[in-house]
Protein backbone atom coordinates (compact mmCIF):
# COMPACT_ATOMS: atom_id res chain seq x y z
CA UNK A 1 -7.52 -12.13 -32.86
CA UNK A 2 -5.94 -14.44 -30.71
CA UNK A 3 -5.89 -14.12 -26.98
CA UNK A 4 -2.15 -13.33 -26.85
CA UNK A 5 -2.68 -10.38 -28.99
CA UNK A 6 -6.21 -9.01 -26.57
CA UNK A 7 -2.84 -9.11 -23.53
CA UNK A 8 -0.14 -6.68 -23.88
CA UNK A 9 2.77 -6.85 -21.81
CA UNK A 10 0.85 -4.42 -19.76
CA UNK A 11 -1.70 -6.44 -19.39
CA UNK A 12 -0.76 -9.46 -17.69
CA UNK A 13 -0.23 -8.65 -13.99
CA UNK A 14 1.39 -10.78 -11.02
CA UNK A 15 -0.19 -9.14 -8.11
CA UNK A 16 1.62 -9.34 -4.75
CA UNK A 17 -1.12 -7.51 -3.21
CA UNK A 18 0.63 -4.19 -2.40
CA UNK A 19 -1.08 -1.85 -4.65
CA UNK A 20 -4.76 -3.79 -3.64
CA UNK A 21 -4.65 -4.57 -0.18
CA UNK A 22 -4.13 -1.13 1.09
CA UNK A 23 -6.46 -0.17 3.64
CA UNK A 24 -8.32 -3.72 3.00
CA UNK A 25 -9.00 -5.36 6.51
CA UNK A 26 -6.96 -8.05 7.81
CA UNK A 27 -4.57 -7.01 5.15
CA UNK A 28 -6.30 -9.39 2.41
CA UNK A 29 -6.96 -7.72 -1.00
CA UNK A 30 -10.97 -7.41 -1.30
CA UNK A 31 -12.93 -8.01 -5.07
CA UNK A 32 -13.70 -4.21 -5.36
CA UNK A 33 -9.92 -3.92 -5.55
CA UNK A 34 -8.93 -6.53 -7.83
CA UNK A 35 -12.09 -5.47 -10.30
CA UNK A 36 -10.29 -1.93 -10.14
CA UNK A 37 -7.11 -2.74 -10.20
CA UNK A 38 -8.10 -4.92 -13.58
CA UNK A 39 -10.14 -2.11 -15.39
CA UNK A 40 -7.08 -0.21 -14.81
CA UNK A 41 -5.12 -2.80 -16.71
CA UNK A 42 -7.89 -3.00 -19.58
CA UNK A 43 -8.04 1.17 -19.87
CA UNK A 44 -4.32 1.54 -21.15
CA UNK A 45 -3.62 4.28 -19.34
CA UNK A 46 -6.99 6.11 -20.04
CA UNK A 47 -9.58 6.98 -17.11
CA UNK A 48 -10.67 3.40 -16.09
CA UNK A 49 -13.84 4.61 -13.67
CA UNK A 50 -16.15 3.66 -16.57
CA UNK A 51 -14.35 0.00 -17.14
CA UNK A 52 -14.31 -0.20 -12.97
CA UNK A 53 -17.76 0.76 -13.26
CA UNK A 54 -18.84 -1.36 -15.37
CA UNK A 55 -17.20 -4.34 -14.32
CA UNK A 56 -18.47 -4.13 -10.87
CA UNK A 57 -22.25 -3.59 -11.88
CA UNK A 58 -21.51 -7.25 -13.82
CA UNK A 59 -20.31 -8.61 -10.71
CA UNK A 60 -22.97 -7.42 -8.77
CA UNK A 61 -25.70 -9.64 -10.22
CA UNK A 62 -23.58 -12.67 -10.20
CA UNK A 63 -20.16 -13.78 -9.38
CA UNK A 64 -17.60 -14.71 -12.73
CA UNK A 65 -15.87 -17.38 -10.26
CA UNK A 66 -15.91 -20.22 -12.65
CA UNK A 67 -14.35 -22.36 -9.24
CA UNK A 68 -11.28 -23.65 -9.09
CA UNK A 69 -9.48 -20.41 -7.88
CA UNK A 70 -10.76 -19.12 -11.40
CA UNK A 71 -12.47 -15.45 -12.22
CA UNK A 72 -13.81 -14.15 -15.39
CA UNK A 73 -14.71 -10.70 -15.36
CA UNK A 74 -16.15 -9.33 -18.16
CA UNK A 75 -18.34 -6.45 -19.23
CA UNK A 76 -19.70 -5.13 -22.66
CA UNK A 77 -19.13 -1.15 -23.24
CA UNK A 78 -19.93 1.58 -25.76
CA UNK A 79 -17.81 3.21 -27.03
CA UNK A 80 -14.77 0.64 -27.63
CA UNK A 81 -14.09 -0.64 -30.92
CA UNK A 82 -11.96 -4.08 -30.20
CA UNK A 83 -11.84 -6.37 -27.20
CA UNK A 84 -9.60 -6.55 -24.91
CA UNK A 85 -8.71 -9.14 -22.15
CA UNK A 86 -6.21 -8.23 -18.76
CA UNK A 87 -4.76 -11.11 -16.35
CA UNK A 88 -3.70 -10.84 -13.09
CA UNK A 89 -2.54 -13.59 -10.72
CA UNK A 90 -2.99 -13.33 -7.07
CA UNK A 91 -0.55 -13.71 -4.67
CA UNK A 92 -3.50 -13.55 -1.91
CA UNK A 93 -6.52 -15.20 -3.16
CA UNK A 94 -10.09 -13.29 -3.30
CA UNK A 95 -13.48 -14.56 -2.64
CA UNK A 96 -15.34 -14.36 -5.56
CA UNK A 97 -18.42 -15.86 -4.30
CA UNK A 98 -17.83 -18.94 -6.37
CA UNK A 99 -19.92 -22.22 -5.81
CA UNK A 100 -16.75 -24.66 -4.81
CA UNK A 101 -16.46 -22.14 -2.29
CA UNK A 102 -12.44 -21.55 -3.32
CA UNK A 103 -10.97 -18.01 -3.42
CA UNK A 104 -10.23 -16.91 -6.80
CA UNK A 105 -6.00 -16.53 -7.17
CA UNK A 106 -6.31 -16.03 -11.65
CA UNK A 107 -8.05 -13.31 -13.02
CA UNK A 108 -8.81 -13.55 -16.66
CA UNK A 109 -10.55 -9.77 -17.00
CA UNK A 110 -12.59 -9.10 -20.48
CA UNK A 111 -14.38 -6.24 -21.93
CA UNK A 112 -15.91 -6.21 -24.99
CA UNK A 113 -17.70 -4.04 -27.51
CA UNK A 114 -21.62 -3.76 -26.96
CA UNK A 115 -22.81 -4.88 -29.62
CA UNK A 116 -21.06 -8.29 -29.73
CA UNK A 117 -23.22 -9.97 -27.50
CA UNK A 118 -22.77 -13.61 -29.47
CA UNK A 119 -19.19 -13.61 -29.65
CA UNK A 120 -18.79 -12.72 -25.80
CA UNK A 121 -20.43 -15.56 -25.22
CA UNK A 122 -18.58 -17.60 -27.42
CA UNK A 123 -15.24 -15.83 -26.06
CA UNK A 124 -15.89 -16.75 -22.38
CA UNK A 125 -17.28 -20.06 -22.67
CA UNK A 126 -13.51 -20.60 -25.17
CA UNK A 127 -11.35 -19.17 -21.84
CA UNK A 128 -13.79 -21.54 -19.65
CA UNK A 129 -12.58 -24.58 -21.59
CA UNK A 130 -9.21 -23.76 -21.13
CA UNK A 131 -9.12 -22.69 -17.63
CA UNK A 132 -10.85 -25.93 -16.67
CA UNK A 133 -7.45 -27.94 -17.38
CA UNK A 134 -5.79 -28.71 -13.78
CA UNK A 135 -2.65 -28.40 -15.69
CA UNK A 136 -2.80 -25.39 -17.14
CA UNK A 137 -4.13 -23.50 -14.04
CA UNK A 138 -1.20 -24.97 -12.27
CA UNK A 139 1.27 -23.47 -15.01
CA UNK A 140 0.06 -20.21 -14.94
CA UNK A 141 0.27 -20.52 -10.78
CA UNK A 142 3.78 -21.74 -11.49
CA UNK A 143 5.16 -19.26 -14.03
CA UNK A 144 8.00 -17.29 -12.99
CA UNK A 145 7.16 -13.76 -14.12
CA UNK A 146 4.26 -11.90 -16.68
CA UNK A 147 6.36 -12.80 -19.25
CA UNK A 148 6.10 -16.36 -18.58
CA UNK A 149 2.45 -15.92 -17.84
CA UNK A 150 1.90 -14.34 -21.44
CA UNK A 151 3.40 -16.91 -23.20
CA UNK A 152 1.35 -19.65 -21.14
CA UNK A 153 -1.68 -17.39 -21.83
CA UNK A 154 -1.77 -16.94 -25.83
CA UNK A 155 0.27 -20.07 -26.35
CA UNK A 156 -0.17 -23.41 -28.32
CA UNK A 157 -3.72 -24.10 -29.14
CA UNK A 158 -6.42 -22.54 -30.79
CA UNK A 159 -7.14 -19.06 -30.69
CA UNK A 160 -9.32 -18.41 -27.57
CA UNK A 161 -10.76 -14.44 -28.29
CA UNK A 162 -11.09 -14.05 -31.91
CA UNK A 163 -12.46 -10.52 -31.93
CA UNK A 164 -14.15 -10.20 -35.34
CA UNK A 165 -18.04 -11.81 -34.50
């Protein structure tokens, strides 16, 4: 399944950092917000605490800042059947903890079933790849609205997620 099929409308997110930075100091959105504000994206309107949950305690042994202003989140969980992928964009950047030492502004989030450890692998080293392009980060910084975003996202080129390991 290609990526543009793992992001619903719903799930591609332009973030002006009203809903996040609330109560955050110095009115900056923090990384436990953005983490909960993408499990909420990823549970489709079910309780997200265990997707939060889980994508925190990933994030907690090491940061998914791939540099460049570039996060992948991800988590493997019980108890889902398909994968499924959530992007936001940042208005105000977060730091991530990457190693360039840049705040992260694109969010690709990604949970997947537990028991496809191979093919999450595969999946995030596919997303890498594409976010490593200095043109297409600058696209998706540049698109007008989630729309735009989606269609930059799942796009021309190969399928990034298929879901089927």
């Amino acid at each position: 399944m290609p990526l543009h099929d793992l992001l619903s409308r719903a799930r591609v997110a332009i973030l002006d950092g009203h809903a996040i930075e609330t109560g955050a100091p110095d009115g900056a959105p923090s990384l436990p917000r953005v983490l909960d504000a993408a499990a909420w994206l990823l549970a489709d309107g079910e309780d997200s605490a265990s997707i939060s949950h889980a994508l925190h305690e990933r994030e907690s042994r090491a940061s998914t800042a791939l540099g460049d202003g570039v996060a992948l989140p991800h988590a493997r969980m019980a108890g889902i059947e398909e994968c499924r992928a959530a992007f936001l964009r940042l208005q105000h950047p977060v730091d991530f903890g990457a190693a360039d030492g840049k705040p992260v502004d694109l969010v690709l989030a990604l949970l997947v079933p537990e028991h496809e450890v191979s093919a999450q692998l595969q999946r995030l080293a596919e997303i890498a790849d594409r976010f490593a392009k200095p043109d297409y980060r600058n696209a998706l910084r540049n698109a007008r609205d989630a729309g735009h975003l989606r269609q930059l996202l799942g796009g021309s080129g190969p399928d990034l997620l298929p879901c089927a390991a």
